[in-house]
C-alpha atoms as a PDB file:
ATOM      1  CA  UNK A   1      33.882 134.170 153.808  1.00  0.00           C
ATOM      2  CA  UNK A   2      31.389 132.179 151.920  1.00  0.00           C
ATOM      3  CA  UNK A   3      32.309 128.475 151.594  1.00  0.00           C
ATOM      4  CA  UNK A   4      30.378 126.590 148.495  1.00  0.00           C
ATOM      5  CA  UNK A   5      31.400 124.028 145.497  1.00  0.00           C
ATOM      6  CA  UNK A   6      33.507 124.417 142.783  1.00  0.00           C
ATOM      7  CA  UNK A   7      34.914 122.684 139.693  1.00  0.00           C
ATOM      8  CA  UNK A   8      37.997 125.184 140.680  1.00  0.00           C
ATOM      9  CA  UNK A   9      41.489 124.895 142.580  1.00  0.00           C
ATOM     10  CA  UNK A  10      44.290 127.456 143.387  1.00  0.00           C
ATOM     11  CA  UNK A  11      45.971 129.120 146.013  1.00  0.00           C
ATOM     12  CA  UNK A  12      45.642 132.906 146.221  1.00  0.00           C
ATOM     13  CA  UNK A  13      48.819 134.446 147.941  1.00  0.00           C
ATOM     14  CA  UNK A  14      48.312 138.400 149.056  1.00  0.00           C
ATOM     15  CA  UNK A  15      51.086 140.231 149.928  1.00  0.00           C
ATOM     16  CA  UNK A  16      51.556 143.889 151.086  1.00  0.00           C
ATOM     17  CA  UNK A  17      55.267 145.658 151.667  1.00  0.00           C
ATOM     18  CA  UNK A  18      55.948 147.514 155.182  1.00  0.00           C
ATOM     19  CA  UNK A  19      57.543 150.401 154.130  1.00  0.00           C
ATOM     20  CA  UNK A  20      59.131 150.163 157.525  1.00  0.00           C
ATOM     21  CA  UNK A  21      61.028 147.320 156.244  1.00  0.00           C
ATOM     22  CA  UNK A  22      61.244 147.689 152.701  1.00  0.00           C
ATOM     23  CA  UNK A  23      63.305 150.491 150.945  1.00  0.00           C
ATOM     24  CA  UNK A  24      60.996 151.010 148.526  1.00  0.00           C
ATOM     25  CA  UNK A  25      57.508 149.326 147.975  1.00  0.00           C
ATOM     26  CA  UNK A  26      57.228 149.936 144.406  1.00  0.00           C
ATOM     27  CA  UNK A  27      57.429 147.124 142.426  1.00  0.00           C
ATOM     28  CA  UNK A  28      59.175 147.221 138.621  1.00  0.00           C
ATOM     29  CA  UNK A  29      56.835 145.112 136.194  1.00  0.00           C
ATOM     30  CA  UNK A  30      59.555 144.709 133.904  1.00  0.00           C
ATOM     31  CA  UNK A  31      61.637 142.419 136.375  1.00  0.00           C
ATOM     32  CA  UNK A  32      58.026 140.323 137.445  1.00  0.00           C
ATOM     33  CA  UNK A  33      57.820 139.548 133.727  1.00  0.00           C
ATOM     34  CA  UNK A  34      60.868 138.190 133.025  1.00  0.00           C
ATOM     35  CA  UNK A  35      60.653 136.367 136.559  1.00  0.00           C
ATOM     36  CA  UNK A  36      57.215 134.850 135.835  1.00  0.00           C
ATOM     37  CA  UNK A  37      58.519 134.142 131.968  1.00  0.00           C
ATOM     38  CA  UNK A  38      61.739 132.105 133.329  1.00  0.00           C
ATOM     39  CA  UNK A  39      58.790 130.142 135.683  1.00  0.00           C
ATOM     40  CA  UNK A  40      57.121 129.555 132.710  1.00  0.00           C
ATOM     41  CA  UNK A  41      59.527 128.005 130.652  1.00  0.00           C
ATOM     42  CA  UNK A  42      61.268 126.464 133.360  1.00  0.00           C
ATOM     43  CA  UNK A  43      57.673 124.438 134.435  1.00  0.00           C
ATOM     44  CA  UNK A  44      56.170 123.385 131.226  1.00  0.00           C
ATOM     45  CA  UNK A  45      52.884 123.885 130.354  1.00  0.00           C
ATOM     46  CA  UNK A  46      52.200 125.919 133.563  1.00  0.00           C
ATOM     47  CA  UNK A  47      50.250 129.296 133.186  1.00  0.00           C
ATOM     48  CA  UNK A  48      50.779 132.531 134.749  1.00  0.00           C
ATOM     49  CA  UNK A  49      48.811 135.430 134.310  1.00  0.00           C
ATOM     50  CA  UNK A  50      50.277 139.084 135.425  1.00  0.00           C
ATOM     51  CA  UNK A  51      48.196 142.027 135.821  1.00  0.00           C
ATOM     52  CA  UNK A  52      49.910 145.392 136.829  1.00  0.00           C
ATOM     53  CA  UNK A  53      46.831 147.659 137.573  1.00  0.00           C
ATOM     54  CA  UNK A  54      48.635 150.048 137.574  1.00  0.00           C
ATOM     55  CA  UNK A  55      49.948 150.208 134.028  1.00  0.00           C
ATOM     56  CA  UNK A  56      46.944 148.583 132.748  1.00  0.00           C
ATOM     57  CA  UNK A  57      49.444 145.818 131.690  1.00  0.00           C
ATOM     58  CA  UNK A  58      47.772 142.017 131.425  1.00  0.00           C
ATOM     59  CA  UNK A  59      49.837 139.255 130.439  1.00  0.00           C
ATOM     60  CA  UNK A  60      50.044 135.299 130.642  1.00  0.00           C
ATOM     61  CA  UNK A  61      53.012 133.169 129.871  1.00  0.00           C
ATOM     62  CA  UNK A  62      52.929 129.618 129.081  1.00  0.00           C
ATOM     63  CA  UNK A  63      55.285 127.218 127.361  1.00  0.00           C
ATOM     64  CA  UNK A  64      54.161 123.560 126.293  1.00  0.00           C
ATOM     65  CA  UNK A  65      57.939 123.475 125.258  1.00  0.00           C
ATOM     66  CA  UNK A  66      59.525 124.342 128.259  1.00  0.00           C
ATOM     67  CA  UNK A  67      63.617 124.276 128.400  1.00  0.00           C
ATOM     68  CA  UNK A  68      63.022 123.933 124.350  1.00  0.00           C
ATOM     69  CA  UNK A  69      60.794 126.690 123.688  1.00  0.00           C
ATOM     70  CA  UNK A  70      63.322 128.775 127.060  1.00  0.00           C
ATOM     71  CA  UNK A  71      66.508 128.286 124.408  1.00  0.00           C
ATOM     72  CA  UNK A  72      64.319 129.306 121.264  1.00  0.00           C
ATOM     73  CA  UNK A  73      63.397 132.411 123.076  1.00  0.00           C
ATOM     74  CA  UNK A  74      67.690 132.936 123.536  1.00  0.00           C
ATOM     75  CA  UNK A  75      67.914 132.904 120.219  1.00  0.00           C
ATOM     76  CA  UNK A  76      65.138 134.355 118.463  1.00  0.00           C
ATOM     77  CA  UNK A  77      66.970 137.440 117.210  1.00  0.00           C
ATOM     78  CA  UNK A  78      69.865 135.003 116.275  1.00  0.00           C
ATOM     79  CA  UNK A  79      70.819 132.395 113.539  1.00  0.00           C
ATOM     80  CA  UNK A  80      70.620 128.960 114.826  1.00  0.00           C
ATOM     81  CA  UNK A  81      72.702 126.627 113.138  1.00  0.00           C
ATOM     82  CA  UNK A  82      70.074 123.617 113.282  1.00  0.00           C
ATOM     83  CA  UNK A  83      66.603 123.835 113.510  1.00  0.00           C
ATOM     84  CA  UNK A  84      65.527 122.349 117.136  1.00  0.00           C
ATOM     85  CA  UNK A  85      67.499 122.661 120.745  1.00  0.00           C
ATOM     86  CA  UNK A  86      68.641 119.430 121.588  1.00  0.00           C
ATOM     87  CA  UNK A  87      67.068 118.154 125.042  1.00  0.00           C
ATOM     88  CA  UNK A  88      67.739 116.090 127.905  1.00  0.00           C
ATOM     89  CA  UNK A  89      66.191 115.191 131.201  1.00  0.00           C
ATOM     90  CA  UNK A  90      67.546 112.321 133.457  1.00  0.00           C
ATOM     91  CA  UNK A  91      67.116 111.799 136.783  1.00  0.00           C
ATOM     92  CA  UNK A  92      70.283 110.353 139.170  1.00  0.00           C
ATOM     93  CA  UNK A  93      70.624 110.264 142.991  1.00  0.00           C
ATOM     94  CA  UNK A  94      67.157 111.917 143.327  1.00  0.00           C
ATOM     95  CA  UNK A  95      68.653 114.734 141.224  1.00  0.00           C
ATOM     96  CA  UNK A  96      66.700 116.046 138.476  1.00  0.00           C
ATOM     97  CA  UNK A  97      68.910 117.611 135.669  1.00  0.00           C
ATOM     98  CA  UNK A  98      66.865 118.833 133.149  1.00  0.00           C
ATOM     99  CA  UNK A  99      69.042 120.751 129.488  1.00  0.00           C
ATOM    100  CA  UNK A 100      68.612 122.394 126.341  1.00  0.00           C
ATOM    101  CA  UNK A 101      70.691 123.735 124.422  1.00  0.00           C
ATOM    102  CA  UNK A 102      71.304 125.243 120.695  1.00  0.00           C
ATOM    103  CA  UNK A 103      74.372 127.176 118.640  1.00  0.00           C
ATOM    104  CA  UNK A 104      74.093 130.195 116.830  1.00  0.00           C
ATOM    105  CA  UNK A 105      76.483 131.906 114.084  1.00  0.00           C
ATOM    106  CA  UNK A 106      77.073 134.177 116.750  1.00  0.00           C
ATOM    107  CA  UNK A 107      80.659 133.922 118.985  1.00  0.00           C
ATOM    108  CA  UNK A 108      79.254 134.762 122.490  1.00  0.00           C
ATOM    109  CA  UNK A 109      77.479 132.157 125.002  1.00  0.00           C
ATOM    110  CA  UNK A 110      74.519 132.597 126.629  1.00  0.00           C
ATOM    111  CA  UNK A 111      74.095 129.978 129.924  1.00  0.00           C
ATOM    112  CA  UNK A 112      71.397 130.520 132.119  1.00  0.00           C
ATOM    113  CA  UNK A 113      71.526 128.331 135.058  1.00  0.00           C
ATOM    114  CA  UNK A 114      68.825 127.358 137.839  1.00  0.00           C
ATOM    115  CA  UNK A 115      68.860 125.203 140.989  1.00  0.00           C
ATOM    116  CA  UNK A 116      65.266 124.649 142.046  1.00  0.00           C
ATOM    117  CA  UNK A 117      64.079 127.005 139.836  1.00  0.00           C
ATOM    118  CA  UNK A 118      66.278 129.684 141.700  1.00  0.00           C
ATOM    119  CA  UNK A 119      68.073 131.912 139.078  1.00  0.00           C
ATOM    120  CA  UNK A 120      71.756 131.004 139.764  1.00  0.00           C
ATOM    121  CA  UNK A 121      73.120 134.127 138.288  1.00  0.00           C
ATOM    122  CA  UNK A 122      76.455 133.585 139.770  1.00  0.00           C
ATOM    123  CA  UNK A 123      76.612 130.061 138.212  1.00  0.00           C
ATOM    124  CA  UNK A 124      78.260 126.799 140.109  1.00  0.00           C
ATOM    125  CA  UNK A 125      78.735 123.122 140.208  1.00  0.00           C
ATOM    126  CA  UNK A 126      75.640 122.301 137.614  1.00  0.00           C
ATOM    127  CA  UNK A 127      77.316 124.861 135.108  1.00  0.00           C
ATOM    128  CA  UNK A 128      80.809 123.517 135.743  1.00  0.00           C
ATOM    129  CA  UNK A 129      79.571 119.954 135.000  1.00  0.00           C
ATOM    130  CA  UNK A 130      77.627 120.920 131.732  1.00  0.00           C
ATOM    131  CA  UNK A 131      80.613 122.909 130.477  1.00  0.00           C
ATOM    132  CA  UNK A 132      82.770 120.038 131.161  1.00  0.00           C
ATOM    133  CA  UNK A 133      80.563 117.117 129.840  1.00  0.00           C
ATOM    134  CA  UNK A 134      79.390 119.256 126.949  1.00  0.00           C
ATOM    135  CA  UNK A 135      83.403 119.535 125.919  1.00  0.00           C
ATOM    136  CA  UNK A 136      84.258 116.126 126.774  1.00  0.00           C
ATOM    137  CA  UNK A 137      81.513 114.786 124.484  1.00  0.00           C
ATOM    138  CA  UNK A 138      82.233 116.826 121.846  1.00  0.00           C
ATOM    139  CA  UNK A 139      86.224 115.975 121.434  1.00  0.00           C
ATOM    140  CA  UNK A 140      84.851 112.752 121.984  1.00  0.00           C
ATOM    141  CA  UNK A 141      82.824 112.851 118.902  1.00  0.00           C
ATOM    142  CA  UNK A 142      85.733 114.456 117.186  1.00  0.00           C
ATOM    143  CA  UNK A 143      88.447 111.768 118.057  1.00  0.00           C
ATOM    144  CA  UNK A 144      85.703 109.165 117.389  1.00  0.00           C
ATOM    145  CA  UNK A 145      84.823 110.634 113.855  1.00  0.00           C
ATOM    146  CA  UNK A 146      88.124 111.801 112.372  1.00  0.00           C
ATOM    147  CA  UNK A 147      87.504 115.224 112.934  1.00  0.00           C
ATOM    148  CA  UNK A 148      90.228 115.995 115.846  1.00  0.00           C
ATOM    149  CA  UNK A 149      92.938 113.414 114.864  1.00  0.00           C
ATOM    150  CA  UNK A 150      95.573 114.188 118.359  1.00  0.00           C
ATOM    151  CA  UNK A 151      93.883 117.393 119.194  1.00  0.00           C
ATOM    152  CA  UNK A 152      91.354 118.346 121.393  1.00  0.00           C
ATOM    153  CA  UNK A 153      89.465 121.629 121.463  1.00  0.00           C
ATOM    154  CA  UNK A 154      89.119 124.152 124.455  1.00  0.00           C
ATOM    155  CA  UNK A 155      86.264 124.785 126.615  1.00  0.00           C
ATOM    156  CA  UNK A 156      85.854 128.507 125.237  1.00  0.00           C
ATOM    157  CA  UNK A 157      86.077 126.901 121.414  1.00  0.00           C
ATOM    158  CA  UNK A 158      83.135 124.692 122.418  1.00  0.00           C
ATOM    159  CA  UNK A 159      81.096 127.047 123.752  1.00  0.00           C
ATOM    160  CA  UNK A 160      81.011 129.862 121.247  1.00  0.00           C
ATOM    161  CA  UNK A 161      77.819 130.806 119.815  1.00  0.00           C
ATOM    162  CA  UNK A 162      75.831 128.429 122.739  1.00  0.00           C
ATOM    163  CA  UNK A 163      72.953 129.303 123.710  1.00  0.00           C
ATOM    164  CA  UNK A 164      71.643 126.564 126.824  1.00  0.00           C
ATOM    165  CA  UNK A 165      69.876 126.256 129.779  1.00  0.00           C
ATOM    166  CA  UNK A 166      70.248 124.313 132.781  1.00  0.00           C
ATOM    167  CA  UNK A 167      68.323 123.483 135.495  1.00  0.00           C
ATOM    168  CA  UNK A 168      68.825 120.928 137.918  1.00  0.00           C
ATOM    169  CA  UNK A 169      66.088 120.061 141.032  1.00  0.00           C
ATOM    170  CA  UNK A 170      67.637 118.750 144.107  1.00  0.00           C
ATOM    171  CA  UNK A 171      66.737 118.552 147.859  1.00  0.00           C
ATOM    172  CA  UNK A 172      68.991 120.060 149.608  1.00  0.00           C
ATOM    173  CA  UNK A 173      70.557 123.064 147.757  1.00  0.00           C
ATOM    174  CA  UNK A 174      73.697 125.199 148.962  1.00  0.00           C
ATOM    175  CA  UNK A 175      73.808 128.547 147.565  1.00  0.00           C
ATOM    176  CA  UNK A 176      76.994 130.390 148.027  1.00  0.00           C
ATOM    177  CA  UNK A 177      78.591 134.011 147.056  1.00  0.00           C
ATOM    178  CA  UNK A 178      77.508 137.111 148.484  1.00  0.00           C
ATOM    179  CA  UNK A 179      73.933 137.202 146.811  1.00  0.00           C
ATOM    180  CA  UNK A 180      73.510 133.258 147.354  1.00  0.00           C
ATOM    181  CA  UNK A 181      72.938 132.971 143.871  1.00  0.00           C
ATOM    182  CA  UNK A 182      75.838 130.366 142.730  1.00  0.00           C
ATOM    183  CA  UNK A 183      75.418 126.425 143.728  1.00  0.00           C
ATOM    184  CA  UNK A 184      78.065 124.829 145.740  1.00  0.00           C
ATOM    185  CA  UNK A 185      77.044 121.585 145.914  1.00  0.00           C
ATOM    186  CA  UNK A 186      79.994 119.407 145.373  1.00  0.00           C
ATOM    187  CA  UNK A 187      78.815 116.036 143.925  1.00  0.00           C
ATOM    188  CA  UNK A 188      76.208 118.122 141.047  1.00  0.00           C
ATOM    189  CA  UNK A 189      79.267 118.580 139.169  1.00  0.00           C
ATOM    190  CA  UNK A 190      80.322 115.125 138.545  1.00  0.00           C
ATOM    191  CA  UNK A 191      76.350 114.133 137.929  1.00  0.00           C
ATOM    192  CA  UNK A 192      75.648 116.742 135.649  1.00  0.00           C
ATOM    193  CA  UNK A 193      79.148 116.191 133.743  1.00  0.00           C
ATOM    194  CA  UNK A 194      78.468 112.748 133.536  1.00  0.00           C
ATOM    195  CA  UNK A 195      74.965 113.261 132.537  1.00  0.00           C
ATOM    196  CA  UNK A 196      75.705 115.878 129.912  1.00  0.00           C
ATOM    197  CA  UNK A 197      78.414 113.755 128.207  1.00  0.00           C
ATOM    198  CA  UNK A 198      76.707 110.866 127.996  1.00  0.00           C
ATOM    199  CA  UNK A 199      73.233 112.441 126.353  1.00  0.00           C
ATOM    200  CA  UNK A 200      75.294 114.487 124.011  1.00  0.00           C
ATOM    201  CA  UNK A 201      77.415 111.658 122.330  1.00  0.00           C
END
């Protein structure tokens, strides 16, 4: 190889499936895109380029928004019912916990979770803890405001029509369940609910 100067840095990873190992070795460019698209918004400002030669596809995702601009993309073909995802980021017992979130008019709720950037599809501790400090701060506001009087409203109320993401960063992860894609961490919950309830009131 020819070593010289350049004005350039990067790492270039290759990497080539053993069909020997590998039940199949073709690779759908639908699931790299959203992959490299939920990198994207989860690392602001970082670009990635994807090029499938094969389908003469080329594109590049980047999002100066990141979490923001993740929650806007959630609801694009939705109403939101005000005009910017509210945002948090706080770090707490060298645990990053990083939110957005949004309503629509709609009555479903859309949570996407990640641990390290790792899709937690399965959920966990970080998505028990924003549900619960996301309802706590809300009755909160309620009882606070005149709006509740005695009553308090249910997790499911709260969350209709929410559209959010949550990622937290931590060092030592535990993923659980059968595809190790829910976070067991114990102690996340109580940070994140904590976290959540105090940046939303």
């Amino acid at each position: 190889s020819v070593i010289g100067t350049t004005k350039t840095t990067g790492t270039k990873v290759t990497f080539k499936p053993d069909g020997s190992i590998f039940e199949t070795v073709e690779f759908d460019d639908s699931i790299l895109a959203g992959r490299f698209r939920d990198l994207a918004f989860l690392n602001a400002g970082i670009k990635i380029h994807f090029e499938d030669e094969r389908k003469q596809i080329k594109e590049e995702f980047m999002y100066e928004g990141g979490l923001v601009s993740f929650v806007e993309y959630l609801n694009r073909s939705k109403k939101a019912l005000f005009p910017k995802p509210l945002y948090f980021k706080k770090e707490e017992e060298d645990v990053e916990v990083e939110v957005s979130f949004q309503y629509n008019d709609g009555y479903s709720e859309t949570v996407l979770s990640f641990a390290n950037n790792v899709n937690t599809k399965e959920g966990g501790t970080h998505i028990a803890g924003f549900r619960g400090g996301i309802t706590r701060a809300i009755n909160e506001y309620g009882k606070n405001n005149g709006f509740l009087d005695d009553k308090s409203l249910a997790g499911e109320d709260v969350r209709e029509g929410l559209a959010a993401v949550v990622s937290v960063k931590l060092a030592e992860p535990q993923f659980e369940g059968q595809t190790k894609t829910k976070l067991g961490n114990s102690k996340i919950r109580f940070l994140v609910e904590g976290i959540t309830s105090q940046q939303v009131v």
